[in-house]
Structures are given as C-alpha cells and as structure tokens.
N, C-alpha and C. Protein backbone atom coordinates (compact mmCIF):
# COMPACT_ATOMS: atom_id res chain seq x y z
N UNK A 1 97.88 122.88 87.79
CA UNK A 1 96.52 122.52 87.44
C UNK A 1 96.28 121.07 87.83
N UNK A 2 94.93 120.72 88.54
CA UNK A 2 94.75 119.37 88.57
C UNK A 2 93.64 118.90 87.66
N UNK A 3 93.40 117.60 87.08
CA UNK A 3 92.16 117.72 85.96
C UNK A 3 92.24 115.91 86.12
N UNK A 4 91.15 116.10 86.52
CA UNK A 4 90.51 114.40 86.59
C UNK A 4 89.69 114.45 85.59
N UNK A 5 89.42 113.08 84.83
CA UNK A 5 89.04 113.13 83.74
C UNK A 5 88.01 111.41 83.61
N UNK A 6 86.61 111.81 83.90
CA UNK A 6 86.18 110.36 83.66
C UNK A 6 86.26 109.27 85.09
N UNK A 7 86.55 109.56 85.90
CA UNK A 7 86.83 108.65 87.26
C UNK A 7 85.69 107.72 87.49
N UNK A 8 85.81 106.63 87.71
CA UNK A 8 84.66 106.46 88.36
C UNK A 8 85.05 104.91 89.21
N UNK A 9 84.51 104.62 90.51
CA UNK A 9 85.08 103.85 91.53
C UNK A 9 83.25 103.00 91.93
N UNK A 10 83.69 101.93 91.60
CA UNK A 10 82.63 100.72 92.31
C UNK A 10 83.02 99.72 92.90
N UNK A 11 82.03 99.79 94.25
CA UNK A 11 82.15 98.51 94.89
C UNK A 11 81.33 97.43 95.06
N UNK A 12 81.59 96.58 95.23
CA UNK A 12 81.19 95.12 95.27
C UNK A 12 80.79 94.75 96.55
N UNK A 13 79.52 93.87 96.98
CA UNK A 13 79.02 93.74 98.25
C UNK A 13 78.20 92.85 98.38
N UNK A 14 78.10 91.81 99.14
CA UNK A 14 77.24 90.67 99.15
C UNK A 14 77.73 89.22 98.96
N UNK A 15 76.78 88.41 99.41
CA UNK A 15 77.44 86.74 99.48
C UNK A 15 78.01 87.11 97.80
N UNK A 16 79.49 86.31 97.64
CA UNK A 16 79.71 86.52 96.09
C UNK A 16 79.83 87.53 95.27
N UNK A 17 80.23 88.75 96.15
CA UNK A 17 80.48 90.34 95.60
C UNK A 17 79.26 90.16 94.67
N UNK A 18 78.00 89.90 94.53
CA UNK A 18 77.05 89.91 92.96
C UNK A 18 76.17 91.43 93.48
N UNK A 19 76.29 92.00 94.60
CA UNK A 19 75.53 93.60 94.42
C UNK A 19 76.81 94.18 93.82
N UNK A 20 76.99 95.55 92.91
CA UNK A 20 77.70 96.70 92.99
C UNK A 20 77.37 97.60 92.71
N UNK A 21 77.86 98.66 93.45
CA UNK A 21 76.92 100.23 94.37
C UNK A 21 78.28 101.03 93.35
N UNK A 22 78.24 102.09 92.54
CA UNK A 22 78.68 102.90 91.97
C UNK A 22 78.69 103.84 92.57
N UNK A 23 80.07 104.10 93.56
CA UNK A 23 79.74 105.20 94.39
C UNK A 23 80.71 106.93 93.51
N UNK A 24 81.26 106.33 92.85
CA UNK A 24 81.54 107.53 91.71
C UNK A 24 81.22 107.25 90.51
N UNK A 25 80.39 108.22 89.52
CA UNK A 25 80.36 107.16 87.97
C UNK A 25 80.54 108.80 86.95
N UNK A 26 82.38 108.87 86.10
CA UNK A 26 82.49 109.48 85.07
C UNK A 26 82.29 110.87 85.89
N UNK A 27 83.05 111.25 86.49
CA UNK A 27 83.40 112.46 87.37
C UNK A 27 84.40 112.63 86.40
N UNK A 28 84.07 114.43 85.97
CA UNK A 28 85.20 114.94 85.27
C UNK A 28 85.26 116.58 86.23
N UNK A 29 86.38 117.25 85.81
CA UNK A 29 86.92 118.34 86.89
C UNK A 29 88.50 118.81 86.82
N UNK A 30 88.21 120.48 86.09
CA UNK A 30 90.01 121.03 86.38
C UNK A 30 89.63 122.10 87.07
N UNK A 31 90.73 122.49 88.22
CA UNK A 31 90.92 123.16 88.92
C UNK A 31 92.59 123.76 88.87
N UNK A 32 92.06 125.13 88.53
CA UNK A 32 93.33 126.21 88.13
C UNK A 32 94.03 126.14 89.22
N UNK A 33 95.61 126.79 89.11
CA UNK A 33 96.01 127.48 90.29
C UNK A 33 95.51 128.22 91.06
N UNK A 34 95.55 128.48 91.95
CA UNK A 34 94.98 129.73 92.87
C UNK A 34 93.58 129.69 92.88
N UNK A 35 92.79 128.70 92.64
CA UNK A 35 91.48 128.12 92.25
C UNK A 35 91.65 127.82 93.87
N UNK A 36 89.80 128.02 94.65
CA UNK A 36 89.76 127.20 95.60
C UNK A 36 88.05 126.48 95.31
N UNK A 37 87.68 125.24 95.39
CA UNK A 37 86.56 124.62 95.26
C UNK A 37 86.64 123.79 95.81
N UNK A 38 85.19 123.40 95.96
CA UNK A 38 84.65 122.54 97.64
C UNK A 38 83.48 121.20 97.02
N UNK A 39 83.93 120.53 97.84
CA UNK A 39 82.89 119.38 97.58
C UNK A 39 81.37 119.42 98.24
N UNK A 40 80.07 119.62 97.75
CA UNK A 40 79.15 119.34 98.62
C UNK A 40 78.36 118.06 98.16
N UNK A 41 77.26 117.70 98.78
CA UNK A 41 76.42 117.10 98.26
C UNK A 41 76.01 115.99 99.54
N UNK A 42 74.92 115.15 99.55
CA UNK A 42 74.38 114.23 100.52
C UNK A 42 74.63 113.13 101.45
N UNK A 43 74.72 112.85 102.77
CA UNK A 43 75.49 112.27 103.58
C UNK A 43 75.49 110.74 102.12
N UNK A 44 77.13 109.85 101.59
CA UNK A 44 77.11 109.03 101.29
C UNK A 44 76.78 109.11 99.32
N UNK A 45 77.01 110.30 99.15
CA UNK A 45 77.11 110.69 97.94
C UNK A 45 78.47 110.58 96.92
N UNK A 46 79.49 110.08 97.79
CA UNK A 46 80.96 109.98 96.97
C UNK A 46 82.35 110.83 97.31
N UNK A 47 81.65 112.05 97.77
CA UNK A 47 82.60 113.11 98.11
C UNK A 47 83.91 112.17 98.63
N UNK A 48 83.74 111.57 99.92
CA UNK A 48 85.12 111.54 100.47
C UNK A 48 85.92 110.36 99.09
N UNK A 49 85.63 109.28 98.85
CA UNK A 49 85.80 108.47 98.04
C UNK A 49 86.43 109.16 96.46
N UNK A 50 85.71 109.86 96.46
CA UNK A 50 86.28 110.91 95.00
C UNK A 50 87.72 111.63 95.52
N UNK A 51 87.26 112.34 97.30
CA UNK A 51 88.73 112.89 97.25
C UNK A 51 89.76 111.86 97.44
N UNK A 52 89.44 110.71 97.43
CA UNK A 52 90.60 109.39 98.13
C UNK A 52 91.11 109.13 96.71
N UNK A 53 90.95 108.88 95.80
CA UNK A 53 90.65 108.59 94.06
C UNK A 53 91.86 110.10 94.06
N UNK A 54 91.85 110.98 93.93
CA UNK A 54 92.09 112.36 93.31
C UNK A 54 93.51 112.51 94.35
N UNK A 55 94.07 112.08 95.13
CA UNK A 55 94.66 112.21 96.58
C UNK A 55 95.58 110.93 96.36
C-alpha cells in the first residue's frame, strides 16, 4: 500500500524569494495493491511535482 498523507510543496520566486506559488497544497491519497490510478488535471497543475514528492 502507498498512502501520502497531507503533502504539500512550495516554491519561492522573485528578487528575494518574496513571491510563493503553492504548487501542491495538503494532497492526501492510498493506493491498494493491485490498484492502478492516474494523474490528470491542467498543463502546470502539480501532477509531475506531486509524483517527484511521492517517488
């Protein structure tokens, strides 16, 4: 079983890191054995970043 619980990954951007862009916020998720599930959602929505986090 895998089970992420709460994740969430921000970055910092600008003279003085003072922007930050929440590109995951409190992602929770279990996935059984023999379970197969897929990431979708909008070009720049988190997906790859969530699987880098989980990986």
């Amino acid at each position: 079983m895998l089970e992420v619980r709460n994740v969430s990954k921000v970055f910092t951007v600008g003279l003085f890191s003072r922007h930050r862009i929440e590109a995951v916020k409190n992602v929770s998720m279990s996935v059984r054995k023999g379970e197969i599930v897929s990431l979708v959602g909008e070009s720049g929505s988190g997906k790859t970043t969530l699987c880098r986090i989980i990986l």
